[in-house]
Protein backbone atom coordinates (compact mmCIF):
# COMPACT_ATOMS: atom_id res chain seq x y z
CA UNK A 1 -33.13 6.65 -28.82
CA UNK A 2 -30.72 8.90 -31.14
CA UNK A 3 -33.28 11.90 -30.75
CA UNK A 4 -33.65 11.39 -27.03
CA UNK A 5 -29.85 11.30 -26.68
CA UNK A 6 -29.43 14.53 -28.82
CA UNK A 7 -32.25 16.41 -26.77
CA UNK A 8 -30.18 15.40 -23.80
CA UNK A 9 -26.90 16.40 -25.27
CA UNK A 10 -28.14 19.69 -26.49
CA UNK A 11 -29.71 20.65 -22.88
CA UNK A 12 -26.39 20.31 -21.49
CA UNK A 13 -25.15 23.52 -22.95
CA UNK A 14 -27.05 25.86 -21.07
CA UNK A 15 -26.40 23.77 -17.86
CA UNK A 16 -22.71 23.56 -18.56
CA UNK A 17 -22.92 27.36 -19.52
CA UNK A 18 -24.17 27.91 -15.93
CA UNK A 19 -21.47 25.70 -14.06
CA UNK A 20 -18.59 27.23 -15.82
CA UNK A 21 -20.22 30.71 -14.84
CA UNK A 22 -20.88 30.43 -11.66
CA UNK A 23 -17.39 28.84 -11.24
CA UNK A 24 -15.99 31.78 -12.81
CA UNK A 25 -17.36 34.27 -10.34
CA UNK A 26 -16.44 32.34 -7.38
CA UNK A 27 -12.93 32.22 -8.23
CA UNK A 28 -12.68 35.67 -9.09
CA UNK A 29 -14.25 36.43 -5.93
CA UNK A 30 -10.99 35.84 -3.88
CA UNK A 31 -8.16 38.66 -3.58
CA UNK A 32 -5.57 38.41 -5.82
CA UNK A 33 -4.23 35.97 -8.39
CA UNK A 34 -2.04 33.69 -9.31
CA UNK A 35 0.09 36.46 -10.26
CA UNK A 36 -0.36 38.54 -7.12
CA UNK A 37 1.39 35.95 -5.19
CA UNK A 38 5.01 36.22 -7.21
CA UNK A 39 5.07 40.00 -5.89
CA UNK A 40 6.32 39.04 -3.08
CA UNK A 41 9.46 37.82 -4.51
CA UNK A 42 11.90 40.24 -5.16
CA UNK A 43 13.63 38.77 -7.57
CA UNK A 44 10.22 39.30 -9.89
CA UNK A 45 10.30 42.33 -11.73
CA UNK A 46 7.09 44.49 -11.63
CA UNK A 47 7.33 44.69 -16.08
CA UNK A 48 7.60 40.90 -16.04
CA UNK A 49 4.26 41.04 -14.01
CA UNK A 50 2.49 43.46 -15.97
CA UNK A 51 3.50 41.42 -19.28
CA UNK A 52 2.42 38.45 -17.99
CA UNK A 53 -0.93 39.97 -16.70
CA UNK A 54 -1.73 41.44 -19.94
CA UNK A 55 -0.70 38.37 -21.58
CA UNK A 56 -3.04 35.85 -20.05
CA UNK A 57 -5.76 38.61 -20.16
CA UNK A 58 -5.92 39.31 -15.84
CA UNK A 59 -5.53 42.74 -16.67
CA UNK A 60 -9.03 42.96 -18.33
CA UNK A 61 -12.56 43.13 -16.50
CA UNK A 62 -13.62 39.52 -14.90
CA UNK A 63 -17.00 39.11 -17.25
CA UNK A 64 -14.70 40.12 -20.58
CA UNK A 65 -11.76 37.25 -18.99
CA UNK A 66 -14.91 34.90 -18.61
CA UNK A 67 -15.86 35.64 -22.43
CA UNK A 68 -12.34 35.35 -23.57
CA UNK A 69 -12.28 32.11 -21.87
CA UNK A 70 -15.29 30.81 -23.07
CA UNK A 71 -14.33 31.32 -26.75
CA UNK A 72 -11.58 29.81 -26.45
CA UNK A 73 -12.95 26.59 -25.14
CA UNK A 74 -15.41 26.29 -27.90
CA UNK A 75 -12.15 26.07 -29.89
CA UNK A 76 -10.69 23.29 -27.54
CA UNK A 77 -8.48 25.42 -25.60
CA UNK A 78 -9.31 25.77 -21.90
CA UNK A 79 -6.22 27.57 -21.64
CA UNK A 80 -2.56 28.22 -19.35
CA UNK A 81 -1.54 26.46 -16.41
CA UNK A 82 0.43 29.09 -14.49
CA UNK A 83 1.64 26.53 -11.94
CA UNK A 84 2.88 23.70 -14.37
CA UNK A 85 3.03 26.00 -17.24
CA UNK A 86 1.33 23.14 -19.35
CA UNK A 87 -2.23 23.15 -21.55
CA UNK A 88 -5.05 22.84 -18.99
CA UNK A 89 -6.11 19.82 -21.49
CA UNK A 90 -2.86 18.16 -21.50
CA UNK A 91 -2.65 18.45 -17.91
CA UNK A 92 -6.17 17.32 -16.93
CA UNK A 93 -5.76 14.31 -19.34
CA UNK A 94 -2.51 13.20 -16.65
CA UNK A 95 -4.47 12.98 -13.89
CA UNK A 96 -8.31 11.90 -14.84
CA UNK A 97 -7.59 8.59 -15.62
CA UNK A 98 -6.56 8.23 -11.60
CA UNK A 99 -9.72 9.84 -10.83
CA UNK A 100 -11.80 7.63 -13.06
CA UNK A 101 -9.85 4.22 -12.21
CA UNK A 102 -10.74 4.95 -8.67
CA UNK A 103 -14.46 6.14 -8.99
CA UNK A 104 -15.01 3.16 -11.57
CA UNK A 105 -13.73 0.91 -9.12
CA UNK A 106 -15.88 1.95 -6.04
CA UNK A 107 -18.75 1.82 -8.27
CA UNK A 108 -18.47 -1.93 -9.01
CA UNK A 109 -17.13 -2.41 -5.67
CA UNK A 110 -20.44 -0.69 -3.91
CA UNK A 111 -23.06 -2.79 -6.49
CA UNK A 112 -21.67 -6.24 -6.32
CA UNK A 113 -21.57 -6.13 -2.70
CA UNK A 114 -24.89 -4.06 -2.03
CA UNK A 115 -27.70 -6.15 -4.21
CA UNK A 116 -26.91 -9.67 -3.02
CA UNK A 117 -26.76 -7.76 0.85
CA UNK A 118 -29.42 -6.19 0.11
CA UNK A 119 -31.48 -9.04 -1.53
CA UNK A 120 -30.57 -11.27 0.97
CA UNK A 121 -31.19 -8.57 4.31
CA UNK A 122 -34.88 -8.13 2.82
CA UNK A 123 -35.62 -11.98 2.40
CA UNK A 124 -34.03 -12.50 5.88
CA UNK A 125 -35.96 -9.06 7.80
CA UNK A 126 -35.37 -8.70 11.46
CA UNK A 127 -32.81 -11.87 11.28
CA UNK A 128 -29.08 -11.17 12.37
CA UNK A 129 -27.86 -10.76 9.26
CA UNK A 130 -30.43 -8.15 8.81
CA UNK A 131 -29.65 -6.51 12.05
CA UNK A 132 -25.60 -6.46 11.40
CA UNK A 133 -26.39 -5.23 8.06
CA UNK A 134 -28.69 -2.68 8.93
CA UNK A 135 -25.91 -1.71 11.84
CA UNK A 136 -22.52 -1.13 9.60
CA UNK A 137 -25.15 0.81 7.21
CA UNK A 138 -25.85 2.79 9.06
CA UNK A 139 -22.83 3.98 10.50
CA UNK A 140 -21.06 3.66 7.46
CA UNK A 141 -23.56 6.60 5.94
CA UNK A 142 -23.11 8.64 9.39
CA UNK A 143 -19.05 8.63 9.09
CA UNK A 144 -17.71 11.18 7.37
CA UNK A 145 -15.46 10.15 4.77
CA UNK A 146 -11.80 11.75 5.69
CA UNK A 147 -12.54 9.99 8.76
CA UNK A 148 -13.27 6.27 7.39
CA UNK A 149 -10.37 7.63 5.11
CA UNK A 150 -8.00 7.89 8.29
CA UNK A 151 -8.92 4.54 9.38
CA UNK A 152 -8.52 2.61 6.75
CA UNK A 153 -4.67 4.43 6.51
CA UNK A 154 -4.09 3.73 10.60
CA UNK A 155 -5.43 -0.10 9.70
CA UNK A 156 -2.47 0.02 6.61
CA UNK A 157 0.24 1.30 8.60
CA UNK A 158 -0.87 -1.09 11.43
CA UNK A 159 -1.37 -4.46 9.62
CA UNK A 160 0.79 -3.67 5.93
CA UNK A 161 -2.39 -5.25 4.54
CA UNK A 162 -2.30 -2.37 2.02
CA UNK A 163 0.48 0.21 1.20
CA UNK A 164 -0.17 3.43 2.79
CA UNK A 165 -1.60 6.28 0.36
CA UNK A 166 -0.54 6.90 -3.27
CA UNK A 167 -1.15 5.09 -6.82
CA UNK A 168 2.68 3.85 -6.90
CA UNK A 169 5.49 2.83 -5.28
CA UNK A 170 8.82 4.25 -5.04
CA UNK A 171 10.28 2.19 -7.85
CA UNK A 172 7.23 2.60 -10.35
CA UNK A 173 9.21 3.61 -12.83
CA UNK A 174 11.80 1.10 -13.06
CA UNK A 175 9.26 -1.97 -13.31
CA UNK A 176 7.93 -4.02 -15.78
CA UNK A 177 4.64 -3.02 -17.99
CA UNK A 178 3.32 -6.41 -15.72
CA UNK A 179 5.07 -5.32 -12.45
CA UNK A 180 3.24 -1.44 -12.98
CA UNK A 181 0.17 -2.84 -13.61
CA UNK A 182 0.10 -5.27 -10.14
CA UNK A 183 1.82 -2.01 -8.35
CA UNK A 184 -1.68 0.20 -9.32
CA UNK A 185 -4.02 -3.13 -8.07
CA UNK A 186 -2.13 -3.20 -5.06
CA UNK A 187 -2.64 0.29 -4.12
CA UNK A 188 -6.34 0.73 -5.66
CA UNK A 189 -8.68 -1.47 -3.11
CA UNK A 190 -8.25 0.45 -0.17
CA UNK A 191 -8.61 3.80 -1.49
CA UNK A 192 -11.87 2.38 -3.63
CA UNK A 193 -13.30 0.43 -0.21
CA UNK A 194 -13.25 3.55 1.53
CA UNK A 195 -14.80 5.72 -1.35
CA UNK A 196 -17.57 2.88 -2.03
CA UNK A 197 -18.58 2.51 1.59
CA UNK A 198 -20.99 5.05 2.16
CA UNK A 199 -22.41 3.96 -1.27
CA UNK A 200 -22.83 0.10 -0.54
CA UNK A 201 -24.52 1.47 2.39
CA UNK A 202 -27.38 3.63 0.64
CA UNK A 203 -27.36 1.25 -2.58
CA UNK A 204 -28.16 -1.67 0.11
CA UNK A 205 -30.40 -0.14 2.34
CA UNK A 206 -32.59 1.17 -0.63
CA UNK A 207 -32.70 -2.38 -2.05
CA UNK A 208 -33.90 -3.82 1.13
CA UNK A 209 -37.01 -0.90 1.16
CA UNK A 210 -37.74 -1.63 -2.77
CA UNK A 211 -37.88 -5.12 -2.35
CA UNK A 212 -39.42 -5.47 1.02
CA UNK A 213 -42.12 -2.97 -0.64
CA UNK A 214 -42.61 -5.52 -4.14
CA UNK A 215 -42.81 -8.84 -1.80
CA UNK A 216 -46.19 -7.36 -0.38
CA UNK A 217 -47.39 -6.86 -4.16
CA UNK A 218 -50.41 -9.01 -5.69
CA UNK A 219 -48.34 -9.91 -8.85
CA UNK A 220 -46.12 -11.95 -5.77
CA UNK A 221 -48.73 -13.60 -4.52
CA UNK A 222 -50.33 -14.67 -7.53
CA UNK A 223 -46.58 -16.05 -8.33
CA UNK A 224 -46.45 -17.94 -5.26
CA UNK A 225 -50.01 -19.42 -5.69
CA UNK A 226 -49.06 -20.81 -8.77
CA UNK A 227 -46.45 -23.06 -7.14
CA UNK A 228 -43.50 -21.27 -9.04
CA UNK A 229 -40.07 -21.96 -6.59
CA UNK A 230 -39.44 -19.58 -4.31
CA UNK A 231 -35.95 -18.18 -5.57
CA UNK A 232 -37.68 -17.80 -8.79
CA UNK A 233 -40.53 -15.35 -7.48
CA UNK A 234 -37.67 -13.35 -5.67
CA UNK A 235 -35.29 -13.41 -8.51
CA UNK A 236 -37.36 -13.29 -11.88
CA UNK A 237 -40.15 -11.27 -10.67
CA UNK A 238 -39.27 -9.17 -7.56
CA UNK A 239 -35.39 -8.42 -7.86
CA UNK A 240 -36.05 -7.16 -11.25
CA UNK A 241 -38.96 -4.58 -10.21
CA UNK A 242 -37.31 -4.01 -6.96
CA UNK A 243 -33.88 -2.42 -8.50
CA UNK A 244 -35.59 -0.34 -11.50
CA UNK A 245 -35.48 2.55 -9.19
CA UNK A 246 -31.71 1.91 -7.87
CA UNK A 247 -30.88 3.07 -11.40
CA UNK A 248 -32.50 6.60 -12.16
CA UNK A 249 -29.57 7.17 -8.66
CA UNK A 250 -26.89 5.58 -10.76
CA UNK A 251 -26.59 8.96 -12.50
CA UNK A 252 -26.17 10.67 -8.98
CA UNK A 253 -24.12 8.12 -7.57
CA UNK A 254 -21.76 8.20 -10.53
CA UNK A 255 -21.10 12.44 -9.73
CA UNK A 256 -21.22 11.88 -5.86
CA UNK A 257 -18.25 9.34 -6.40
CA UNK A 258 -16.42 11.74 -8.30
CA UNK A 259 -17.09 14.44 -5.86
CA UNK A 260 -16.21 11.77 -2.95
CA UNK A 261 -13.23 11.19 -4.61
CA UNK A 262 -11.74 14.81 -4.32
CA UNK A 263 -11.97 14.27 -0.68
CA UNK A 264 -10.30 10.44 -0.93
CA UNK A 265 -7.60 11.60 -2.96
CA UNK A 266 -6.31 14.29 -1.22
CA UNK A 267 -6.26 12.30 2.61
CA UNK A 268 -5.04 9.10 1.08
CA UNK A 269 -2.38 10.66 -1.58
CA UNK A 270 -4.28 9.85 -4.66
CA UNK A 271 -3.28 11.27 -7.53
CA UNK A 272 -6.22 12.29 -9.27
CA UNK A 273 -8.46 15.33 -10.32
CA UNK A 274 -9.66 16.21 -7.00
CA UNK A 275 -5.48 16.68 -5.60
CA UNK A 276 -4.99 18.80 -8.80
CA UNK A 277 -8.32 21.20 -8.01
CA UNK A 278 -7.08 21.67 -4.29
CA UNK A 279 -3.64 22.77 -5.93
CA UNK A 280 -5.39 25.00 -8.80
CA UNK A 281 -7.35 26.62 -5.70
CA UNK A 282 -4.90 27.58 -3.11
CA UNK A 283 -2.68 28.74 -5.92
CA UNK A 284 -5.54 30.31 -7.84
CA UNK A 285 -4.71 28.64 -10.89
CA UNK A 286 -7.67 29.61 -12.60
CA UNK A 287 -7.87 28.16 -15.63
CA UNK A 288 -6.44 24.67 -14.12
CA UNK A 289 -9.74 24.99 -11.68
CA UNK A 290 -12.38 26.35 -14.35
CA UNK A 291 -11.15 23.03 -16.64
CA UNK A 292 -11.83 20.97 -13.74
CA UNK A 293 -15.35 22.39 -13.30
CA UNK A 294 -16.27 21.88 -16.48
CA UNK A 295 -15.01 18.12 -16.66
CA UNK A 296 -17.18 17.62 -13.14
CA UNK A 297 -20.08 19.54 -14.90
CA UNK A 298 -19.62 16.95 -18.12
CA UNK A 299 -19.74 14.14 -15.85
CA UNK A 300 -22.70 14.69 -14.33
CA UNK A 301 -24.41 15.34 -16.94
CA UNK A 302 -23.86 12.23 -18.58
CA UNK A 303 -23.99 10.17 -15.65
CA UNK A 304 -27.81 11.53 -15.51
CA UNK A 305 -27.70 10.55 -19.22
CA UNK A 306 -26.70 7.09 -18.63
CA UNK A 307 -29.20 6.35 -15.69
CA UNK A 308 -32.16 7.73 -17.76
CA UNK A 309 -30.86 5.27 -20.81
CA UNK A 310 -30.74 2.13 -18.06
CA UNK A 311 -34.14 2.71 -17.23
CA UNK A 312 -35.71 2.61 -20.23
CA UNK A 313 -33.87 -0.27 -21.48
CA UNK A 314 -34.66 -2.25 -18.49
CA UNK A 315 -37.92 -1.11 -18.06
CA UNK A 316 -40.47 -1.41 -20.90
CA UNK A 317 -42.99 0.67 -19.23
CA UNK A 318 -40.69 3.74 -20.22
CA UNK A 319 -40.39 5.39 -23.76
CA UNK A 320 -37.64 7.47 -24.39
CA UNK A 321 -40.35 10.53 -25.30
């Protein structure tokens, strides 16, 4: 398993070489920069410009500022923010662990409550628990998200069920280590729900296909025919070959969260990575933006990781070669 992890870990540099060039280009693409938007102010002298151009390198060409950059991050230092005039690092670490809570949390949200749907919609096809099921799925995957996202913030403001947007109240900051902790678990389900939907609805439907599909198998039959119970065929033998291919998604699912959650965050006031990549964009923070990148990039990559490790363990079939 070490050598197959390594192989995997070593493949990610070209990838990740790719997503932080690509990423480069694009934001170079647009007019200006960061610094092209103090100009403006008269107050701003034009030799306080030039110094500062020349001394985060945006007076050089954009391949030798990409090369600069990338040297500099194979030291650890992904550079300047020119907005909160703190390390990209540092400021990236103050906002991913909202960004993680929140994906982490739809993703146990969207699996507990799509197998057992999904288990039971396939053992109970066509029935009306099948039929609702099938239903909310469905329109759950056709909604788009900033619109499930204004819902769920008109049902808040409508019912005070759930505090509307944000990761903390007003008086955070003068509450107990106990009283903080409750604040962030009051505020995290709704946020979470929303993000998780449109994944309980694939995860369920595609449990309801794999296992419908295994029930018709011989090995199920030949279980049956020996008298074994019926919740022991389902669960022993075709729950366990029915959700093998759920996980080679988990990797996918894992990165679509995290993109889903850029959108989440910024309609429902979430204060995580994908609020401080809008920012970094309209204000053409560029190295706030490229960091981000590269921590989606990283993500991914090891979410694919993960899945591929799941698989094998759970399946025997698989070697890691």
């Amino acid at each position: 398993m070490l050598r197959f992890i390594l192989r995997r870990l070593i493949q990610m540099i070209p990838l990740i070489l790719g997503i932080t060039f690509i990423s480069f280009v694009v934001m170079k693409m647009a007019p200006g920069d960061f610094l092209s938007q103090m100009s403006s102010n008269p107050q701003v002298n034009p030799e306080t410009l030039a110094r500062l151009r020349h001394n985060f390198g945006l007076d050089k060409p954009w391949w030798l500022q990409y090369l600069i950059w990338l040297k500099n991050v194979v030291k650890g230092d992904f550079g300047y923010s020119f907005s909160y005039h703190l390390p990209v690092f540092t400021l990236i670490g103050q906002y991913v662990f909202a960004t993680l809570l929140l994906a982490t949390t739809a993703l146990i949200i969207s699996w507990v409550v799509a197998l057992p749907f999904g288990i039971f919609a396939a053992t109970h096809k066509n029935g009306t628990i099948d039929k609702i099921a099938s239903f909310l799925a469905f329109s759950f995957i056709s909604a788009p998200s900033f619109f499930v996202a204004l819902l769920a913030l008109i049902l808040a403001q409508k019912t005070g069920w759930f505090p509307v947007g944000g990761m903390q109240s007003a008086n955070y900051s003068s509450l107990s280590a106990w009283g903080k902790f409750m604040d962030v678990a009051r505020h995290l389900p709704l946020p979470a729900l929303v993000l998780g939907t449109r994944s309980v609805s694939t995860i369920m439907r595609q449990m309801r296909g794999n296992l419908l599909d295994v029930l018709g198998e011989n090995f199920i039959l030949a279980a049956r025919a020996r008298g074994l119970p019926e919740r022991k065929v389902i669960v022993k033998h075709a729950v366990r070959n029915a959700i093998n291919p759920l996980i080679t998604i988990f990797g996918y699912q894992l990165s679509g969260l995290l993109a889903g959650a850029a959108l989440i965050e910024i309609v429902m006031g979430w204060p995580g990575l994908g609020f401080l990549l809008l920012e970094a964009v309209r204000s053409q923070d560029l190295y706030v933006a490229m960091g981000s990148f590269v921590m989606g990039g990283v993500l991914l990559i090891l979410g694919n990781l993960i899945a591929d490790i799941l698989l094998a363990v759970t399946d025997p079939r698989i070697k890691y070669s």
